[in-house]
Protein backbone atom coordinates (compact mmCIF):
# COMPACT_ATOMS: atom_id res chain seq x y z
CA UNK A 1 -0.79 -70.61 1.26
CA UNK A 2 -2.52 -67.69 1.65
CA UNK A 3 -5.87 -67.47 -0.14
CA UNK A 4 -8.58 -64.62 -1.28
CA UNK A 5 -11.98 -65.23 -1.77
CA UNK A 6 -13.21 -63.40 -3.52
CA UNK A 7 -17.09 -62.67 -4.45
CA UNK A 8 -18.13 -59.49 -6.91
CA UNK A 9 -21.32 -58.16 -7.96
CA UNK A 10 -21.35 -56.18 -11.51
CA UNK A 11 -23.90 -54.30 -12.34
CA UNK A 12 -26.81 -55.65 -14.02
CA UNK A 13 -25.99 -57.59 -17.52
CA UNK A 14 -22.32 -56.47 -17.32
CA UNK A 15 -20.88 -59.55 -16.02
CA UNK A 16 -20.02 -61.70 -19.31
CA UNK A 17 -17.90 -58.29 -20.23
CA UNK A 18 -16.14 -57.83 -16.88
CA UNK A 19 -15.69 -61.58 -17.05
CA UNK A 20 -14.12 -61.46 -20.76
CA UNK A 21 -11.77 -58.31 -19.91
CA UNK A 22 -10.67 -60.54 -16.92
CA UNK A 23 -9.69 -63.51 -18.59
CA UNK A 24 -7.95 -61.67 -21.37
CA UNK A 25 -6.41 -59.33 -19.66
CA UNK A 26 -6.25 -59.74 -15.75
CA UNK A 27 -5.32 -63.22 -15.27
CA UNK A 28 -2.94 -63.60 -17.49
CA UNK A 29 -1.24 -60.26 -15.53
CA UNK A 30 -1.62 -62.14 -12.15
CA UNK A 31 -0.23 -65.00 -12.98
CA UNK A 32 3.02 -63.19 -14.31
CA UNK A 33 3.45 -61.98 -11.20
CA UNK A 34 3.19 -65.37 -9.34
CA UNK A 35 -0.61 -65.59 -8.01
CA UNK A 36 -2.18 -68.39 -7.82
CA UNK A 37 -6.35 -67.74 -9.76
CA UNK A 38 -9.07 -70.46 -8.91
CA UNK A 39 -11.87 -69.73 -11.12
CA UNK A 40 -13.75 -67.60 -12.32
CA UNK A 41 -17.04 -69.07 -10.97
CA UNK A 42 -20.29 -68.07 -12.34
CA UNK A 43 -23.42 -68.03 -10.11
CA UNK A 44 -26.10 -70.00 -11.32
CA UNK A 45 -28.28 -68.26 -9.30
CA UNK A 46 -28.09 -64.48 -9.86
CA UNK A 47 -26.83 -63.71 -13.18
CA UNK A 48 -24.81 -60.77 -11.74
CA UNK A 49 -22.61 -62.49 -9.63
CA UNK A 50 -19.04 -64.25 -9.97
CA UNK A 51 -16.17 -65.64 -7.44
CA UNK A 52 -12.98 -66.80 -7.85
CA UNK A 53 -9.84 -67.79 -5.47
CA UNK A 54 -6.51 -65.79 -5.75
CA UNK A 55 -3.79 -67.41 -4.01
CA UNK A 56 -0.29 -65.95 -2.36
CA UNK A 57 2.40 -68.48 -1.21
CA UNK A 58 2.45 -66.85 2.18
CA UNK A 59 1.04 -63.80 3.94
CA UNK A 60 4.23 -61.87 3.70
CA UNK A 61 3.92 -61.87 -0.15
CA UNK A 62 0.42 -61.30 -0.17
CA UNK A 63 0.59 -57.10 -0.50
CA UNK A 64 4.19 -56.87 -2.53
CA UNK A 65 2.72 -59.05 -5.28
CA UNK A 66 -1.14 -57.26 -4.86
CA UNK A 67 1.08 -53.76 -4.82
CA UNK A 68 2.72 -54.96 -8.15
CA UNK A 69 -0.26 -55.53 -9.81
CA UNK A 70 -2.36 -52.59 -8.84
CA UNK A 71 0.31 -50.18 -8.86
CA UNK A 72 1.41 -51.50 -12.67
CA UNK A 73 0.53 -49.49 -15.68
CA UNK A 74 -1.80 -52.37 -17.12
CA UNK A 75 -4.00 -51.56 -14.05
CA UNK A 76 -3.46 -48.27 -13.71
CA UNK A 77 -3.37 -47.24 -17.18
CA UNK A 78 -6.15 -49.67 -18.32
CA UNK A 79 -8.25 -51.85 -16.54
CA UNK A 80 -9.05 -49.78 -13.36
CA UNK A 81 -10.95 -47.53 -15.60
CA UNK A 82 -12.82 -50.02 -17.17
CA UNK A 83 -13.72 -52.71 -14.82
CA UNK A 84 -14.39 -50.84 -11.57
CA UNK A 85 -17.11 -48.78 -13.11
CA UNK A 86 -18.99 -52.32 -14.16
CA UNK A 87 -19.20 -53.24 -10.29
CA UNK A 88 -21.69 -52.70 -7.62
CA UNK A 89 -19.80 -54.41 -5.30
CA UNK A 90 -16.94 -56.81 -4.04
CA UNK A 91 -16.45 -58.17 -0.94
CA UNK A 92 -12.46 -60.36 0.33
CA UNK A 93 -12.59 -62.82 2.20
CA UNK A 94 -8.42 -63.77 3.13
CA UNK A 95 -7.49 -67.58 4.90
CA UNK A 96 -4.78 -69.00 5.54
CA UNK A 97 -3.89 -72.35 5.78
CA UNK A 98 -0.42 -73.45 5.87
CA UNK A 99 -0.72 -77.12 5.98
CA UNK A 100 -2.94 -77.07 2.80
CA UNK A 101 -2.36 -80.13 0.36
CA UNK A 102 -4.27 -77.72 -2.71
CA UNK A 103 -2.06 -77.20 -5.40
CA UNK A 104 -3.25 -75.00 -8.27
């Protein structure tokens, strides 16, 4: 498995919305597509701050299933607009671990 980690910084007091719009709406789009989604995890020490875990069953399908999501009209047409302007920043961290046990 082949796993994001993913860390993201909204702007001040905009998490709980980018956090709502990405339950409601993102997740349930990645998971259509076959991702694995670990979290969301709120910081309990800066009130800005969230992570989560996206998961690919292999680093081949890693950018065909990221490309199907960002290039689909949900994202395109919808949330793009919305959520990136809530962010100050987001930073990827990608492993890989193919002897992993986790299952999601």
């Amino acid at each position: 498995m082949v796993v994001e980690m993913r860390t993201y910084k909204t702007k001040p007091g905009m998490r709980s919305e980018f956090l709502e719009i990405f339950r409601s709406k993102s997740t349930p789009a990645h998971i259509a597509i076959g991702m694995k989604l670990l979290g969301p995890f709120s910081s309990i020490e800066d009130p800005d701050t969230f992570f989560f875990m996206r998961g690919f069953p292999n680093a081949e399908s890693r950018e065909p299933m990221k490309a199907q999501f960002y290039e689909g009209e949900l994202w395109k047409g919808e949330l793009e607009n919305i959520l990136m302007p809530m962010l100050e920043r987001y930073d990827v961290v990608v492993v890989d671990d193919p002897e992993s046990q986790i299952r999601w």
